[in-house]
N, C-alpha and C. Protein backbone atom coordinates (compact mmCIF):
# COMPACT_ATOMS: atom_id res chain seq x y z
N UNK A 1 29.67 57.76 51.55
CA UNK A 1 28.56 58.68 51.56
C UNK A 1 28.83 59.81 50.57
N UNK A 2 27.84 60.19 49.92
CA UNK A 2 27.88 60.98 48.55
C UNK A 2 27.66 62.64 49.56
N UNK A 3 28.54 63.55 49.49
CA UNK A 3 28.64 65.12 49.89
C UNK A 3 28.05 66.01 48.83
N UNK A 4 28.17 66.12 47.87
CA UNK A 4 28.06 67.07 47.18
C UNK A 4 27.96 66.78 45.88
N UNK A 5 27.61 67.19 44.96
CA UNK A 5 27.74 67.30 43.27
C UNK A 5 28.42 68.38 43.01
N UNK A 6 29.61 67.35 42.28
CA UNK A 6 30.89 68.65 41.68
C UNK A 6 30.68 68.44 39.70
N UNK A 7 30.09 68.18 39.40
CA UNK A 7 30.14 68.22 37.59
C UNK A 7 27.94 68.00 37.10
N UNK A 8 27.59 68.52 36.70
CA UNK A 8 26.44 68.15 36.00
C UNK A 8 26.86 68.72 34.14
N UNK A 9 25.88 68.26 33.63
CA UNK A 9 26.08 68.36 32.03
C UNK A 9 25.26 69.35 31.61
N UNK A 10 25.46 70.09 30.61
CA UNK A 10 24.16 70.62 29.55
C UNK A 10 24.39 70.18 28.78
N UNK A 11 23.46 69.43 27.73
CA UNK A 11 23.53 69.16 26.59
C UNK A 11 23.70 70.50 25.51
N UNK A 12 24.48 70.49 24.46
CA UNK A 12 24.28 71.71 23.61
C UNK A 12 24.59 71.20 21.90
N UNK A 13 24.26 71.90 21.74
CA UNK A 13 24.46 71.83 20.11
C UNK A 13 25.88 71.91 19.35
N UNK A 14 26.45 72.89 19.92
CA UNK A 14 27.47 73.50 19.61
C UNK A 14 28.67 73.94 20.74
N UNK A 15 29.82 73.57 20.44
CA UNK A 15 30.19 73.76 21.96
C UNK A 15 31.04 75.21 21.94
N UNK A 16 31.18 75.64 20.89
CA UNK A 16 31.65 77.22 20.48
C UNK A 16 31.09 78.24 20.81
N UNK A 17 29.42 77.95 20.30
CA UNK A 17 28.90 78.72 20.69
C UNK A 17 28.46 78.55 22.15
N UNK A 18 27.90 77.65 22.89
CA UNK A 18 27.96 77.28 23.84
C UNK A 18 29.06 77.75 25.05
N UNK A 19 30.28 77.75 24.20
CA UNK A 19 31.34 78.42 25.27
C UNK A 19 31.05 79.72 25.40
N UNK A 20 31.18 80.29 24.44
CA UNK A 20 30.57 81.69 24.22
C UNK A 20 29.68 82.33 25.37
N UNK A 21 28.61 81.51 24.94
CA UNK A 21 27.86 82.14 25.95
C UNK A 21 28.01 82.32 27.40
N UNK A 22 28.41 81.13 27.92
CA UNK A 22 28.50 81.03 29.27
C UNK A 22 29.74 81.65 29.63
N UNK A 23 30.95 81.96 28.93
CA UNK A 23 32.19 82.26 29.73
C UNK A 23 31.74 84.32 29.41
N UNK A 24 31.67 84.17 27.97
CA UNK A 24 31.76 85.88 27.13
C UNK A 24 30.62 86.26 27.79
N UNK A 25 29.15 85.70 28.14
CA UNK A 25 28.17 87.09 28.20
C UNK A 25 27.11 86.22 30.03
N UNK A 26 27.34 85.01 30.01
CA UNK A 26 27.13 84.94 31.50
C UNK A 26 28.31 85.34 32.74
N UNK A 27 29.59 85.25 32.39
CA UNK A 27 30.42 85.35 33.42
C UNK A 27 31.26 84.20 33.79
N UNK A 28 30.94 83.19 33.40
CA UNK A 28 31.09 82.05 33.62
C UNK A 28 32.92 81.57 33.87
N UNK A 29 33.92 80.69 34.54
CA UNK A 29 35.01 80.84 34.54
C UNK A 29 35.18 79.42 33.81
N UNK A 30 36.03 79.39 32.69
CA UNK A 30 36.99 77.73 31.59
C UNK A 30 37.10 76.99 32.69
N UNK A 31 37.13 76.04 33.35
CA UNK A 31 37.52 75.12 33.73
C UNK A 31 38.69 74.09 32.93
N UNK A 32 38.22 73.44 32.17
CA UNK A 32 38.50 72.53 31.17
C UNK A 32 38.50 72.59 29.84
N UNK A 33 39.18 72.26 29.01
CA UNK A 33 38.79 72.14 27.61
C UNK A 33 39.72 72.02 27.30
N UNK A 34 39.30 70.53 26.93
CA UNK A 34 40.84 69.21 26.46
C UNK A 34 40.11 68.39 24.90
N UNK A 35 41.32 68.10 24.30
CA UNK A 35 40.96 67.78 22.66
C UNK A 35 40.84 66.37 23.54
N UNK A 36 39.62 65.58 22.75
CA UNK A 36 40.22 64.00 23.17
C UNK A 36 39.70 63.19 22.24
N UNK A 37 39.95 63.68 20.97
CA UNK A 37 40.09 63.14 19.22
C UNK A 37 39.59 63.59 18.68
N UNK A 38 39.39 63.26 17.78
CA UNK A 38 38.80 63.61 16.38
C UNK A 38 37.47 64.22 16.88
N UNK A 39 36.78 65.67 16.57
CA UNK A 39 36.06 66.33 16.82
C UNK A 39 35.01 65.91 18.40
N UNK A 40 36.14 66.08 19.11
CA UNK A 40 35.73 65.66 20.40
C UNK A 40 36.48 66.35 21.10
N UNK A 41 35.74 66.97 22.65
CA UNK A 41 36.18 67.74 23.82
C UNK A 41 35.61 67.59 24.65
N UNK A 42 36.53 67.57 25.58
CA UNK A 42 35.43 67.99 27.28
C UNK A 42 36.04 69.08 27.44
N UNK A 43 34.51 70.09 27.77
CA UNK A 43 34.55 71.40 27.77
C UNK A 43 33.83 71.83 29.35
N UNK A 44 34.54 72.07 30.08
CA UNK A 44 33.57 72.11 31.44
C UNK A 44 33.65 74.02 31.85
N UNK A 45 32.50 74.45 32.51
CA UNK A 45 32.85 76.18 32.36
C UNK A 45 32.46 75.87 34.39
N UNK A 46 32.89 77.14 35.37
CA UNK A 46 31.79 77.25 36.27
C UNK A 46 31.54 78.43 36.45
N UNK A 47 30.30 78.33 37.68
CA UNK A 47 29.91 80.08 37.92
C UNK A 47 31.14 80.10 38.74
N UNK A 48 31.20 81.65 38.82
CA UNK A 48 32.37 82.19 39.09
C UNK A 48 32.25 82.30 40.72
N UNK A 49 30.97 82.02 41.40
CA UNK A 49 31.23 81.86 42.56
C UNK A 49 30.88 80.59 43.01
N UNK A 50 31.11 79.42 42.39
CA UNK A 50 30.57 78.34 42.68
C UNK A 50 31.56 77.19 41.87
N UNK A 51 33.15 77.61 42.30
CA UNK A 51 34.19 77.20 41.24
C UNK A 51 34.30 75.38 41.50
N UNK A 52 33.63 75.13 42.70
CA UNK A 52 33.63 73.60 42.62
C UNK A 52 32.24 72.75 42.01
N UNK A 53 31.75 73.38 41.46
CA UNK A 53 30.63 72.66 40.48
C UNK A 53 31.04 73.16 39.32
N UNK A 54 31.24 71.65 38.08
CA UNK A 54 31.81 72.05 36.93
C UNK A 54 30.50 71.43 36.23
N UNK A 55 30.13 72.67 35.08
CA UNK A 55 29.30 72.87 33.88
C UNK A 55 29.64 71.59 32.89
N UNK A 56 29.15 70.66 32.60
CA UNK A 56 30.38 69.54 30.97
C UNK A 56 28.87 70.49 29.89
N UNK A 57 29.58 71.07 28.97
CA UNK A 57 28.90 71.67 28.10
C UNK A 57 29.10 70.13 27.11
N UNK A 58 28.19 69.72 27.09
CA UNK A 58 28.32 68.53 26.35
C UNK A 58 27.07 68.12 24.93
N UNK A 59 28.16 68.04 24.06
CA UNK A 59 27.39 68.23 22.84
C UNK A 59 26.53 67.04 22.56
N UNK A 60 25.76 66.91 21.83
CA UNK A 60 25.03 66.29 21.01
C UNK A 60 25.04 65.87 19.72
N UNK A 61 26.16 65.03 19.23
CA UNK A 61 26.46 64.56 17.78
C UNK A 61 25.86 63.09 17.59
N UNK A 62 25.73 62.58 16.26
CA UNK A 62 25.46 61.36 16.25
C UNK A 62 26.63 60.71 16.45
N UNK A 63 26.79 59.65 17.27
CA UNK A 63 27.50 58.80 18.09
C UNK A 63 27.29 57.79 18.65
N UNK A 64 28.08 56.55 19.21
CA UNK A 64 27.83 55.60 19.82
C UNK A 64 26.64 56.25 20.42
N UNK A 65 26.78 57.10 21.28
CA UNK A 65 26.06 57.09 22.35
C UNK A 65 24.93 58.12 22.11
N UNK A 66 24.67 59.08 20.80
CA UNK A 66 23.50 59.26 20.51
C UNK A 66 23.27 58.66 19.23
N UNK A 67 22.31 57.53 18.60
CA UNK A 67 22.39 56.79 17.54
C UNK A 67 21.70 58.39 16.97
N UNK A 68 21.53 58.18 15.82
CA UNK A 68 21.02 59.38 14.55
C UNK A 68 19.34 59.96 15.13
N UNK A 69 18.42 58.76 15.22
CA UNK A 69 17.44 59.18 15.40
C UNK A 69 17.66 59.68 16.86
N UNK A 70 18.03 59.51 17.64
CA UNK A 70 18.38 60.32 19.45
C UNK A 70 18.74 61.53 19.08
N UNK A 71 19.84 61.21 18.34
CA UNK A 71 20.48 62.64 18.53
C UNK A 71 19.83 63.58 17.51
N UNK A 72 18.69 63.55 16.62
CA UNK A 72 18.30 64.46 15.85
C UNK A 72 16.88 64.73 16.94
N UNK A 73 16.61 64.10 17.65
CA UNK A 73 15.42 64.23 18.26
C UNK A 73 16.08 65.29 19.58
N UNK A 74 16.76 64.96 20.63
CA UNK A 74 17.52 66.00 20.94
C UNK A 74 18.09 67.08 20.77
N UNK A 75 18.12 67.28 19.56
CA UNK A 75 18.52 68.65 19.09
C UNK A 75 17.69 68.98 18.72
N UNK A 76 16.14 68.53 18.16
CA UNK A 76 15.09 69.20 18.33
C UNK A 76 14.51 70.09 19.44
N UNK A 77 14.34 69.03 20.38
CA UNK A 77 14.14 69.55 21.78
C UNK A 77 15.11 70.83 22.55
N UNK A 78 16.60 71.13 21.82
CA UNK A 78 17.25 72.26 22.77
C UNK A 78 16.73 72.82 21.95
N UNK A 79 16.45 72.72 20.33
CA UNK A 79 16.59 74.02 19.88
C UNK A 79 14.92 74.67 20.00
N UNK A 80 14.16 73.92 20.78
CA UNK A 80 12.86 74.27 21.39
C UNK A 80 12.96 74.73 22.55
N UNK A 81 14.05 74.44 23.03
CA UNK A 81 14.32 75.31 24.49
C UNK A 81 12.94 74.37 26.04
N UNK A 82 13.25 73.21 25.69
CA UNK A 82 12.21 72.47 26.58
C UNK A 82 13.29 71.13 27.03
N UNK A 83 13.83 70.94 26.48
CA UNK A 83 15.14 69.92 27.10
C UNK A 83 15.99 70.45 28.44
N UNK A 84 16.02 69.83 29.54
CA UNK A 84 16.99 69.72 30.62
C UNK A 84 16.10 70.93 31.90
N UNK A 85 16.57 71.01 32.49
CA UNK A 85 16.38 71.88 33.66
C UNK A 85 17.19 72.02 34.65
N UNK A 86 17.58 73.36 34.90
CA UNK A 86 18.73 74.12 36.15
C UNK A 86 18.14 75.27 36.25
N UNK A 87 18.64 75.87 37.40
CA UNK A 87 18.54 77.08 38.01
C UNK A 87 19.14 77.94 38.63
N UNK A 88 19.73 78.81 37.95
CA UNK A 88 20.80 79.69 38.49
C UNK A 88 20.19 80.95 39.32
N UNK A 89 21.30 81.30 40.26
CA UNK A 89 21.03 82.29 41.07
C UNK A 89 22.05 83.54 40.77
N UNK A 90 21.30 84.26 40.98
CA UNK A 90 22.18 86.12 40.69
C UNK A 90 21.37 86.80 41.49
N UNK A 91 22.47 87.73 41.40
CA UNK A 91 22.20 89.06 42.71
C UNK A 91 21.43 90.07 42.11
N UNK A 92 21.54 90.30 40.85
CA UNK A 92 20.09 91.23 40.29
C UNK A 92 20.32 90.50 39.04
N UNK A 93 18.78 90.12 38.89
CA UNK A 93 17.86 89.65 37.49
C UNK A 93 18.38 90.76 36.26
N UNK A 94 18.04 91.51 36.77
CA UNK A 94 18.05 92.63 35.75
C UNK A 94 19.25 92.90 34.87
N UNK A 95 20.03 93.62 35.76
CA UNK A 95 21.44 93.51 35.15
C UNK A 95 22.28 92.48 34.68
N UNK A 96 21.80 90.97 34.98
CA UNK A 96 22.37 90.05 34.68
C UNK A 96 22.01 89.64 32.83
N UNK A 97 20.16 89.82 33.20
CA UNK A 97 19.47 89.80 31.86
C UNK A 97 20.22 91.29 30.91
């Protein structure tokens, strides 16, 4: 029987900047971030109160697994900001924004 979800993905563009954001200006705590070849990582971040669900900041390159036309069409879509959906919770909007 399945308990819980401990890992979901974001797709991102960039995983530098991507780290960036979530650890430097959301709060976010490194989990992971292991070389595993040639311009490849698993990069996982979490919220800092929610240390057993891990973030895979997971990029979007052309690859086996995104052929050219996927993966240029995907990176259309983040950089439209209409790809994926989550919802985070904080204790004030405001100060967080």
């Amino acid at each position: 029987m399945i308990t819980k979800m401990t890992a979901t993905n974001v797709n991102v563009i960039d995983q530098d900047s991507a780290y960036d954001f979530y650890v430097n200006k959301l709060g976010f705590k490194l989990v992971d971030d292991i070389e595993m070849g040639p311009d490849t990582r698993w990069l996982t971040v979490s919220p800092p109160e929610q240390p057993d669900l891990q973030i895979v900041l997971f990029p979007v390159t052309v690859s086996k697994m995104f052929p050219k036309e996927v993966a240029e069409n995907l990176i259309d879509l983040i950089k439209k900001g209409v790809f994926g959906c989550g919802v985070f919770t904080c204790k004030d909007i405001f100060a967080t924004y």
